[in-house]
PDB file of N, CA and C in Angstrom:
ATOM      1  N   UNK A   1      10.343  12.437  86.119  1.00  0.00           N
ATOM      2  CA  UNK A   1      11.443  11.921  85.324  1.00  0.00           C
ATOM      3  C   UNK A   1      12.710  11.993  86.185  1.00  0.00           C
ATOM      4  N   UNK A   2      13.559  10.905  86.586  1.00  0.00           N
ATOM      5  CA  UNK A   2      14.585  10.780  87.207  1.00  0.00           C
ATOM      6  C   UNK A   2      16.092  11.394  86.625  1.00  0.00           C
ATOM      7  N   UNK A   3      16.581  12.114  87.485  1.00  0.00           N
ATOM      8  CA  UNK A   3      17.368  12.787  86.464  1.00  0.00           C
ATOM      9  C   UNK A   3      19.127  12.553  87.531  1.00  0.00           C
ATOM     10  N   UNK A   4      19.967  13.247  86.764  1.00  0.00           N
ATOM     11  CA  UNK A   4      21.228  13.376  87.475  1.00  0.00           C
ATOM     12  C   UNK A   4      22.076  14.164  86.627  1.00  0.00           C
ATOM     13  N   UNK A   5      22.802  14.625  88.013  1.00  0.00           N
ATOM     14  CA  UNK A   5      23.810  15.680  87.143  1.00  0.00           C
ATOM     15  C   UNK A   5      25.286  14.934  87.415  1.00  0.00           C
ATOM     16  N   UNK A   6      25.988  15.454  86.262  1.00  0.00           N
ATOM     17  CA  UNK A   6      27.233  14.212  86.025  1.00  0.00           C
ATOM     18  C   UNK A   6      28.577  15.077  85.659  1.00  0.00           C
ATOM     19  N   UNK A   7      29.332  15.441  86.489  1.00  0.00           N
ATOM     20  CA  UNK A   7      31.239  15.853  85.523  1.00  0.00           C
ATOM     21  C   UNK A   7      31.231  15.027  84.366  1.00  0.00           C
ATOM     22  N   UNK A   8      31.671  15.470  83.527  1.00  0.00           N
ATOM     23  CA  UNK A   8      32.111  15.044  82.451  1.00  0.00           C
ATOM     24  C   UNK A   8      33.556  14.587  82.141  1.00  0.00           C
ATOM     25  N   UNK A   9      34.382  13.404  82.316  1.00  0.00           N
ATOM     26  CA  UNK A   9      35.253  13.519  82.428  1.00  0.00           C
ATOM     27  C   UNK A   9      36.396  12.814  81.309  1.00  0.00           C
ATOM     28  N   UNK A  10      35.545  12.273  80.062  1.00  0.00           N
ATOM     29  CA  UNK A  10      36.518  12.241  78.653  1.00  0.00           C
ATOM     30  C   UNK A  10      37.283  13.682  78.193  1.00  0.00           C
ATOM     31  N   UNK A  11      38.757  13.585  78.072  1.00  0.00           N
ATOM     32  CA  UNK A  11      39.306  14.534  78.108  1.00  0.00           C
ATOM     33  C   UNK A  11      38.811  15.875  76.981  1.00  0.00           C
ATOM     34  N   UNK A  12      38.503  15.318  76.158  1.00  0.00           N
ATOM     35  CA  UNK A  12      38.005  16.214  75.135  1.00  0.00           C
ATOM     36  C   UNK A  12      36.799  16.814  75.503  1.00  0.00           C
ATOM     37  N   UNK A  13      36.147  15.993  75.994  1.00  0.00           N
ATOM     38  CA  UNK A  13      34.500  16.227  76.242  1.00  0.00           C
ATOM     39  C   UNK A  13      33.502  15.228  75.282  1.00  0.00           C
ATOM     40  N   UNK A  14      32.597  15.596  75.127  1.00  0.00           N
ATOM     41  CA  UNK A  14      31.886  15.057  74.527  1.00  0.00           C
ATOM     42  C   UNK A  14      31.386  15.136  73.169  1.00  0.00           C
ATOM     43  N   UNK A  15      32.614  14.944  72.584  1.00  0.00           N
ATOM     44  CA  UNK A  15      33.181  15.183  70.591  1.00  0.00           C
ATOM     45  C   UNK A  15      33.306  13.487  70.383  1.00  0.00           C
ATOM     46  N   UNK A  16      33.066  13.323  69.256  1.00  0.00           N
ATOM     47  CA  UNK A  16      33.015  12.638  68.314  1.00  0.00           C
ATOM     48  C   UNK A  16      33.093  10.758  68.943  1.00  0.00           C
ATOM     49  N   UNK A  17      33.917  10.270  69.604  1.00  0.00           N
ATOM     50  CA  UNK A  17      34.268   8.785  70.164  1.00  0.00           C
ATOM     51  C   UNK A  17      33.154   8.999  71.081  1.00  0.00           C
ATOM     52  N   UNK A  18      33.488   9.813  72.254  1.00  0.00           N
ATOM     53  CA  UNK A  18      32.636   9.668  73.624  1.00  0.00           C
ATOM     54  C   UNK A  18      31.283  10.344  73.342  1.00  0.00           C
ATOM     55  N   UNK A  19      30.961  10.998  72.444  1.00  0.00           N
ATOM     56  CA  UNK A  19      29.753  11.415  72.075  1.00  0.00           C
ATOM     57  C   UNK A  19      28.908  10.091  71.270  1.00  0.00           C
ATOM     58  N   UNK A  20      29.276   9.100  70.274  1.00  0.00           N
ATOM     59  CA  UNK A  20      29.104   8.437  69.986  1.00  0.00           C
ATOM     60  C   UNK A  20      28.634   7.033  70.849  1.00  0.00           C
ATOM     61  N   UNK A  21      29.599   7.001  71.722  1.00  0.00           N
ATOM     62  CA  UNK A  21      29.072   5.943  72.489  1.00  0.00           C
ATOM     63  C   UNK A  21      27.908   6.243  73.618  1.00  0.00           C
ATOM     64  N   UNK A  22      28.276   7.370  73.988  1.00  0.00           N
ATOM     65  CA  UNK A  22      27.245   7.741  74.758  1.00  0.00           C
ATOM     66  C   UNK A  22      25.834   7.733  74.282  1.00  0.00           C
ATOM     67  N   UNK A  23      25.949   7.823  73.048  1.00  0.00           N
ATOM     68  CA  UNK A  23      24.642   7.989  72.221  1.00  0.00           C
ATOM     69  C   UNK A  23      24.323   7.267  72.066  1.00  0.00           C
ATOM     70  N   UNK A  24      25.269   6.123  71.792  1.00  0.00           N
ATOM     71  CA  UNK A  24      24.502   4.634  71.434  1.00  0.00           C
ATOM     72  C   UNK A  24      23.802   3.863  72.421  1.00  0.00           C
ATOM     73  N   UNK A  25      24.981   4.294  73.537  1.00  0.00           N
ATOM     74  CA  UNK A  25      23.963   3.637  74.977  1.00  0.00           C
ATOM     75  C   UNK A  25      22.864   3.918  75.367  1.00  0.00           C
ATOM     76  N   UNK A  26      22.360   5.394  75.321  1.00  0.00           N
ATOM     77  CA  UNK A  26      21.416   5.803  75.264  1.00  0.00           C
ATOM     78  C   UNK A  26      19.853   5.650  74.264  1.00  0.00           C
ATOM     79  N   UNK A  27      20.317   4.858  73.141  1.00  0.00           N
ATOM     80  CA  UNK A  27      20.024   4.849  72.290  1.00  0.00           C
ATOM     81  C   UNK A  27      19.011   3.408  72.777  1.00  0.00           C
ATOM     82  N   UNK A  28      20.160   2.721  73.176  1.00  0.00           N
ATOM     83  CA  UNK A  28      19.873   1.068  73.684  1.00  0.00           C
ATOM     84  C   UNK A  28      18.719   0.927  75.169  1.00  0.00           C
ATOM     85  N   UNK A  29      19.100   1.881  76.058  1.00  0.00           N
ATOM     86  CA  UNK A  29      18.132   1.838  77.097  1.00  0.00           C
ATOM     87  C   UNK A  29      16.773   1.897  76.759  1.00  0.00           C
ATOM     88  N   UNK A  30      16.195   1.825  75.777  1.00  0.00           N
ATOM     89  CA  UNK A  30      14.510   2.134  75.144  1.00  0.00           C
ATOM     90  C   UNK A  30      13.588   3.232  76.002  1.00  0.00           C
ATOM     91  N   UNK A  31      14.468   3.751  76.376  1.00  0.00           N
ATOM     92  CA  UNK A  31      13.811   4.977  77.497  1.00  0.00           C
ATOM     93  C   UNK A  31      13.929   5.991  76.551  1.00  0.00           C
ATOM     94  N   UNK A  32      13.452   7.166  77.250  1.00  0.00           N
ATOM     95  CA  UNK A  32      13.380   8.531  76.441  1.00  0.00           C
ATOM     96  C   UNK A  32      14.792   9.343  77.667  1.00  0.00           C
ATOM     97  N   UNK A  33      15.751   9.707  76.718  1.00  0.00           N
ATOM     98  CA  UNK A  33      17.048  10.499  77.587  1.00  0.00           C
ATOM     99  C   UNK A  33      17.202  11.603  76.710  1.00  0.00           C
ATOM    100  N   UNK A  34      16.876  12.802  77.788  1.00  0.00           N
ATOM    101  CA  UNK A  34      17.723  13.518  77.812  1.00  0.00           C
ATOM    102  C   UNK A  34      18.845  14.211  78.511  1.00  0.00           C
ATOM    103  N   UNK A  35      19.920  15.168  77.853  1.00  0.00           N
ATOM    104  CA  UNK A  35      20.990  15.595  78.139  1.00  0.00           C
ATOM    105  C   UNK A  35      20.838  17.147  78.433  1.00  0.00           C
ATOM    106  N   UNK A  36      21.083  17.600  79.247  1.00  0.00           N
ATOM    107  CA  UNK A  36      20.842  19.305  79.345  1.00  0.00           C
ATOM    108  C   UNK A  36      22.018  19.673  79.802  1.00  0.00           C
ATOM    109  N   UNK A  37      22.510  20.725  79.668  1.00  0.00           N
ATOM    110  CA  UNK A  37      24.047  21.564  79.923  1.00  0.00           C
ATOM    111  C   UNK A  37      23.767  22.334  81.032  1.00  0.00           C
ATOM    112  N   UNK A  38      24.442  22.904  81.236  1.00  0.00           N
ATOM    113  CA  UNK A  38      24.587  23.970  82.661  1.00  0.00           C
ATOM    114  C   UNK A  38      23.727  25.796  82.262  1.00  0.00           C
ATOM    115  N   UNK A  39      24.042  25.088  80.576  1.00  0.00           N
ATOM    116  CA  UNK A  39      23.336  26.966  80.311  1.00  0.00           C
ATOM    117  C   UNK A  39      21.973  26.600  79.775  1.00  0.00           C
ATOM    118  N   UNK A  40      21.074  25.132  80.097  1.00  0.00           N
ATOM    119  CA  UNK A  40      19.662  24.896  80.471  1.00  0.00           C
ATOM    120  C   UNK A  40      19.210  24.445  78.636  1.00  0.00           C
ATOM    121  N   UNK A  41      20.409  24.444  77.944  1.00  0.00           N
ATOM    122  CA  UNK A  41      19.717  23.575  76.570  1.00  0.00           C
ATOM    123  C   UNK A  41      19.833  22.272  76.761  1.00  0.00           C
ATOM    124  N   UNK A  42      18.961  21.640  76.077  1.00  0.00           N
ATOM    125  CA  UNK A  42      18.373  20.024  75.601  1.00  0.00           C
ATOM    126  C   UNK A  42      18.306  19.537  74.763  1.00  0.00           C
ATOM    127  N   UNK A  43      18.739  18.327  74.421  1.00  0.00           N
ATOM    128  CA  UNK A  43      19.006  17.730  73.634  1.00  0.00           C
ATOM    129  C   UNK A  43      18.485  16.220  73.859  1.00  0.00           C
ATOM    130  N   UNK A  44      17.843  15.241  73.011  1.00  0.00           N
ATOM    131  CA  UNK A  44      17.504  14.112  72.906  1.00  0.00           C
ATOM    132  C   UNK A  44      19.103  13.271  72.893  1.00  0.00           C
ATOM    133  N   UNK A  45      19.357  12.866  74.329  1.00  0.00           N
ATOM    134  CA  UNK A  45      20.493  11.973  74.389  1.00  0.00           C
ATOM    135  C   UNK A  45      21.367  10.619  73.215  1.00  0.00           C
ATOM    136  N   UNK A  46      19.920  10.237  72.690  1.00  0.00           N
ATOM    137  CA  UNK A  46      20.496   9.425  71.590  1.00  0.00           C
ATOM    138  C   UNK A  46      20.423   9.598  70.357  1.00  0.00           C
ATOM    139  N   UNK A  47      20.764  10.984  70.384  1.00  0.00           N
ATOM    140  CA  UNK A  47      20.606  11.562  68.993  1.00  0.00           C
ATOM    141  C   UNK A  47      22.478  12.169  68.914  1.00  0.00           C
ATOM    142  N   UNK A  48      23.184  11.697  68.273  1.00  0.00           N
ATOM    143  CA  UNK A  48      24.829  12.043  68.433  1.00  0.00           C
ATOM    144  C   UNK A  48      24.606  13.296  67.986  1.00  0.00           C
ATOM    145  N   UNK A  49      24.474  14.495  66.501  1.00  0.00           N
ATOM    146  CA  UNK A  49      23.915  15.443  66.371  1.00  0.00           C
ATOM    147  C   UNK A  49      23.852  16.316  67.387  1.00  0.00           C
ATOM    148  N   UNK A  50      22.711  15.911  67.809  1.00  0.00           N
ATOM    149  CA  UNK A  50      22.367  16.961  69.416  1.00  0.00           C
ATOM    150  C   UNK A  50      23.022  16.699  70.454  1.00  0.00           C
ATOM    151  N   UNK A  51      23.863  15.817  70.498  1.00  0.00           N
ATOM    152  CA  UNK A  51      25.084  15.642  71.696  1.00  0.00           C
ATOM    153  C   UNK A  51      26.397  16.310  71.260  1.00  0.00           C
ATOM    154  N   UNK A  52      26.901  16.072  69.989  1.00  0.00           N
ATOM    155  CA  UNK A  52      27.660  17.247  69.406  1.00  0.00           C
ATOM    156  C   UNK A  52      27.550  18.662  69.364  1.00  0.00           C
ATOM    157  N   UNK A  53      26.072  18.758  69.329  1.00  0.00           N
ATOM    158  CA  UNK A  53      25.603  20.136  69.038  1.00  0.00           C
ATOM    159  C   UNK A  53      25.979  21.066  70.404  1.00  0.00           C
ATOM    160  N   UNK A  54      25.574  20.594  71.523  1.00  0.00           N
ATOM    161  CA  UNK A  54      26.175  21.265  73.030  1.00  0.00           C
ATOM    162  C   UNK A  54      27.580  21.303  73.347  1.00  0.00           C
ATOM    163  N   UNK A  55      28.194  21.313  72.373  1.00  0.00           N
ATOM    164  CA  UNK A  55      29.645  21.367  72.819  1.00  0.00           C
ATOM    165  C   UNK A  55      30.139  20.709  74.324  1.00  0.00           C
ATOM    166  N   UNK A  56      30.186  20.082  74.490  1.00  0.00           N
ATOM    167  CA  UNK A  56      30.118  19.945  76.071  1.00  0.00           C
ATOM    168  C   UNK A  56      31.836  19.308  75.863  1.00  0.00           C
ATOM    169  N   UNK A  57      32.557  20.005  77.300  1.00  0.00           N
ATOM    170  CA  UNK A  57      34.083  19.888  77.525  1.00  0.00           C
ATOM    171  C   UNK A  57      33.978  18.812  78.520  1.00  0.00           C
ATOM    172  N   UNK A  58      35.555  19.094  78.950  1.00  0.00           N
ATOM    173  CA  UNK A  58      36.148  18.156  80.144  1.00  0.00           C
ATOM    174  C   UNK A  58      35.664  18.564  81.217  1.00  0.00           C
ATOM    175  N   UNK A  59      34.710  18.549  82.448  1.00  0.00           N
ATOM    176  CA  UNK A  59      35.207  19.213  83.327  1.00  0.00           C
ATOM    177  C   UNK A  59      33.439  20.048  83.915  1.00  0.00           C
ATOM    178  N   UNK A  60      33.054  20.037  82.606  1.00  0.00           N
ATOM    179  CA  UNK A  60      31.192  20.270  82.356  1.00  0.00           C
ATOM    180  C   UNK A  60      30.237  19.799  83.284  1.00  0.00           C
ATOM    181  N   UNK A  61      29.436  20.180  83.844  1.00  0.00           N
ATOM    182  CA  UNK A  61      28.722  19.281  84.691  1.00  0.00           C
ATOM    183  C   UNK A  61      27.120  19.440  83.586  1.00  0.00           C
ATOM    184  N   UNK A  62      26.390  18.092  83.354  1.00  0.00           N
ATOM    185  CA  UNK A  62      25.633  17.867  82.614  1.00  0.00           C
ATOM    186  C   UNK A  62      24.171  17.018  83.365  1.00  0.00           C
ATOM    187  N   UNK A  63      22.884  17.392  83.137  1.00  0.00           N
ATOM    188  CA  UNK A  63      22.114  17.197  83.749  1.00  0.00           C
ATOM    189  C   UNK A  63      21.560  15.883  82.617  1.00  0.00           C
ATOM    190  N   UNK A  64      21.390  14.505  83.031  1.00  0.00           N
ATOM    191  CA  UNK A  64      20.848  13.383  82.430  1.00  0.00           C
ATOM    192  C   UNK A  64      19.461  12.944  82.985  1.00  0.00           C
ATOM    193  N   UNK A  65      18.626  12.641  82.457  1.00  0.00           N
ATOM    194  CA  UNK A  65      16.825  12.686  82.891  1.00  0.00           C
ATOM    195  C   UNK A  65      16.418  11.607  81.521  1.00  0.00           C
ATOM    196  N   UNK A  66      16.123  10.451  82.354  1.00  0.00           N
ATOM    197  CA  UNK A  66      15.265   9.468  81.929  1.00  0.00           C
ATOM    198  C   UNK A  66      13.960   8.918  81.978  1.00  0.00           C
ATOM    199  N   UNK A  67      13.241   8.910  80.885  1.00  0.00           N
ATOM    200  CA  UNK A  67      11.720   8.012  81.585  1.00  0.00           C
ATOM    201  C   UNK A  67      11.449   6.692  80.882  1.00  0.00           C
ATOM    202  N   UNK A  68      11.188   6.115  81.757  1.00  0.00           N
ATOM    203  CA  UNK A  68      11.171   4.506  81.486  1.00  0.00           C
ATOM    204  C   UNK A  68      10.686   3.650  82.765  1.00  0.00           C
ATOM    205  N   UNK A  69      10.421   2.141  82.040  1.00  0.00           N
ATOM    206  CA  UNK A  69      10.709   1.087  83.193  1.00  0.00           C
ATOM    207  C   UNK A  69      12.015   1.117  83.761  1.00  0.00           C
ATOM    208  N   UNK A  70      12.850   1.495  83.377  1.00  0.00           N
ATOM    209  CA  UNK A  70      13.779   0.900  84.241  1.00  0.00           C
ATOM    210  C   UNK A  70      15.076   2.312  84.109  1.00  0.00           C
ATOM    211  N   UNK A  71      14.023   2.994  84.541  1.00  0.00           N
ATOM    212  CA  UNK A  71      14.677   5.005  83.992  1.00  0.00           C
ATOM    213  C   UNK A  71      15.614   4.456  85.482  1.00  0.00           C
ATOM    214  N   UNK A  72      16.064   4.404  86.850  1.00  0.00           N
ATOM    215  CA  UNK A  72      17.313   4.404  87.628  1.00  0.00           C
ATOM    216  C   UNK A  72      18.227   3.765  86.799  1.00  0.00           C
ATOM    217  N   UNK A  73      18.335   2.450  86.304  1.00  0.00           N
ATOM    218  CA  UNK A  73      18.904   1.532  86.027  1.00  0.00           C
ATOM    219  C   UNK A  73      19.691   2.259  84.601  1.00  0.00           C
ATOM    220  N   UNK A  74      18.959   2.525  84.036  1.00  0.00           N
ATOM    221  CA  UNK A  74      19.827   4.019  82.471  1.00  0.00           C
ATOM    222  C   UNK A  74      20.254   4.713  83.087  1.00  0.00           C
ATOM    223  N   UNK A  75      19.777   5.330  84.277  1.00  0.00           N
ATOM    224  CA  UNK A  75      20.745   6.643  84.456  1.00  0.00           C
ATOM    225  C   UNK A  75      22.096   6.281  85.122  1.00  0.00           C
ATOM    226  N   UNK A  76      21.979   5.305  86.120  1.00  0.00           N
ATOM    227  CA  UNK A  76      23.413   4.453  86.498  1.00  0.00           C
ATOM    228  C   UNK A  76      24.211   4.192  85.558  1.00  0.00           C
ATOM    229  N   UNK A  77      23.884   3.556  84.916  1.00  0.00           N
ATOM    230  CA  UNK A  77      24.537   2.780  83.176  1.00  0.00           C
ATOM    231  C   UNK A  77      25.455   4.515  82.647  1.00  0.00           C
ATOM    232  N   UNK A  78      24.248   5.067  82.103  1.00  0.00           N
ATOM    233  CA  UNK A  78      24.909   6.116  81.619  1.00  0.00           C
ATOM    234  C   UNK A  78      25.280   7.547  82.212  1.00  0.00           C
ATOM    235  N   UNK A  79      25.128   7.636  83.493  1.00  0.00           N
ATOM    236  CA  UNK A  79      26.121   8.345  83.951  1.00  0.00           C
ATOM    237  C   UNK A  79      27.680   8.060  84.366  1.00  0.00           C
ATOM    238  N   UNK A  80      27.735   6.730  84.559  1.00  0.00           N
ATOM    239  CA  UNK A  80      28.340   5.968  84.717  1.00  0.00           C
ATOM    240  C   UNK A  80      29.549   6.191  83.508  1.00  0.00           C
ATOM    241  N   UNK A  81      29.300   6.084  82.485  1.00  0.00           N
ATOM    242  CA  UNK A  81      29.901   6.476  80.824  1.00  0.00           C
ATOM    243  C   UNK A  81      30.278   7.585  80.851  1.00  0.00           C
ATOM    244  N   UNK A  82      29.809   8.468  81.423  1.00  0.00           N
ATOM    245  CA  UNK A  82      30.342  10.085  81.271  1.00  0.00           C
ATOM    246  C   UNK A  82      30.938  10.189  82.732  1.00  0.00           C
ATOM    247  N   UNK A  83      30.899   9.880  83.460  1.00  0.00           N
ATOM    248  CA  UNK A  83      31.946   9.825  84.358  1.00  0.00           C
ATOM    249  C   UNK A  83      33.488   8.620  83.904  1.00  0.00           C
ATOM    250  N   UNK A  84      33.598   8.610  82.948  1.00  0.00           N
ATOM    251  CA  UNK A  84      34.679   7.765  82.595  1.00  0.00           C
ATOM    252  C   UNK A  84      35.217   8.598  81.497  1.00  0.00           C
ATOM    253  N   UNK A  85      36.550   8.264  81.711  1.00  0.00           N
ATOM    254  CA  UNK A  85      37.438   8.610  80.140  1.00  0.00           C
ATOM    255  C   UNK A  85      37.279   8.075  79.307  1.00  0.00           C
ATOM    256  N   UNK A  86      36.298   8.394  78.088  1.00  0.00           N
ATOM    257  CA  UNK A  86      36.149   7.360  76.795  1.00  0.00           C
ATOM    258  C   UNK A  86      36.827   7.324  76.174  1.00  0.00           C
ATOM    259  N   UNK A  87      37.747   8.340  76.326  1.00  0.00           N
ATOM    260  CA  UNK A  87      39.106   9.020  75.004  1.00  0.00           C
ATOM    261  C   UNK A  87      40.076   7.818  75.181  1.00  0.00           C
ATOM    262  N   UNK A  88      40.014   6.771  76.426  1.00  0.00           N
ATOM    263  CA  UNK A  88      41.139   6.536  76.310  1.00  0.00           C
ATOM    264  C   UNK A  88      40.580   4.540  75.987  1.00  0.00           C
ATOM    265  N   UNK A  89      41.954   4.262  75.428  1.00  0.00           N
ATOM    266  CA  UNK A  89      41.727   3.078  74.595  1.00  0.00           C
ATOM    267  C   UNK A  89      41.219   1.718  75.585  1.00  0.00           C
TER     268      UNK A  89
END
């Protein structure tokens, strides 16, 4: 399973807007994603719930792991998203 680790860099972290979208994207890749934190919990990426649930801040470094046809191509996409400020308009 192809994975990557990513800063987190929406100012809040990954609460409520940037947790949301992230989820949805994830949601959309038809792959299986998950999200793991630095203190080794997991969470099903397109589940907002369990992306809320890790508290994850500004600044976080977060491990993303996809399997799929086209598992590089999701993890670009959505690391890509969490390396961006979602907070902002």
């Amino acid at each position: 399973m192809p994975e990557r680790t990513v800063t987190i860099a929406s100012s809040v972290g990954l609460h409520a807007r940037p947790a949301s979208l992230f989820s949805q994207a994830a949601s959309k890749t038809g792959a299986k994603v998950t999200l793991t934190t630095s203190a080794g919990k997991s969470v099903n990426a397109a589940s907002i719930l369990g992306v809320l649930s890790l508290g994850i801040n500004h600044g976080d470094e977060v491990v993303v792991a996809t399997d799929g046809d086209n598992a590089e191509a999701a993890l670009d996409e959505l690391a890509a998203l969490l390396e961006t400020d979602l907070d902002k308009d």
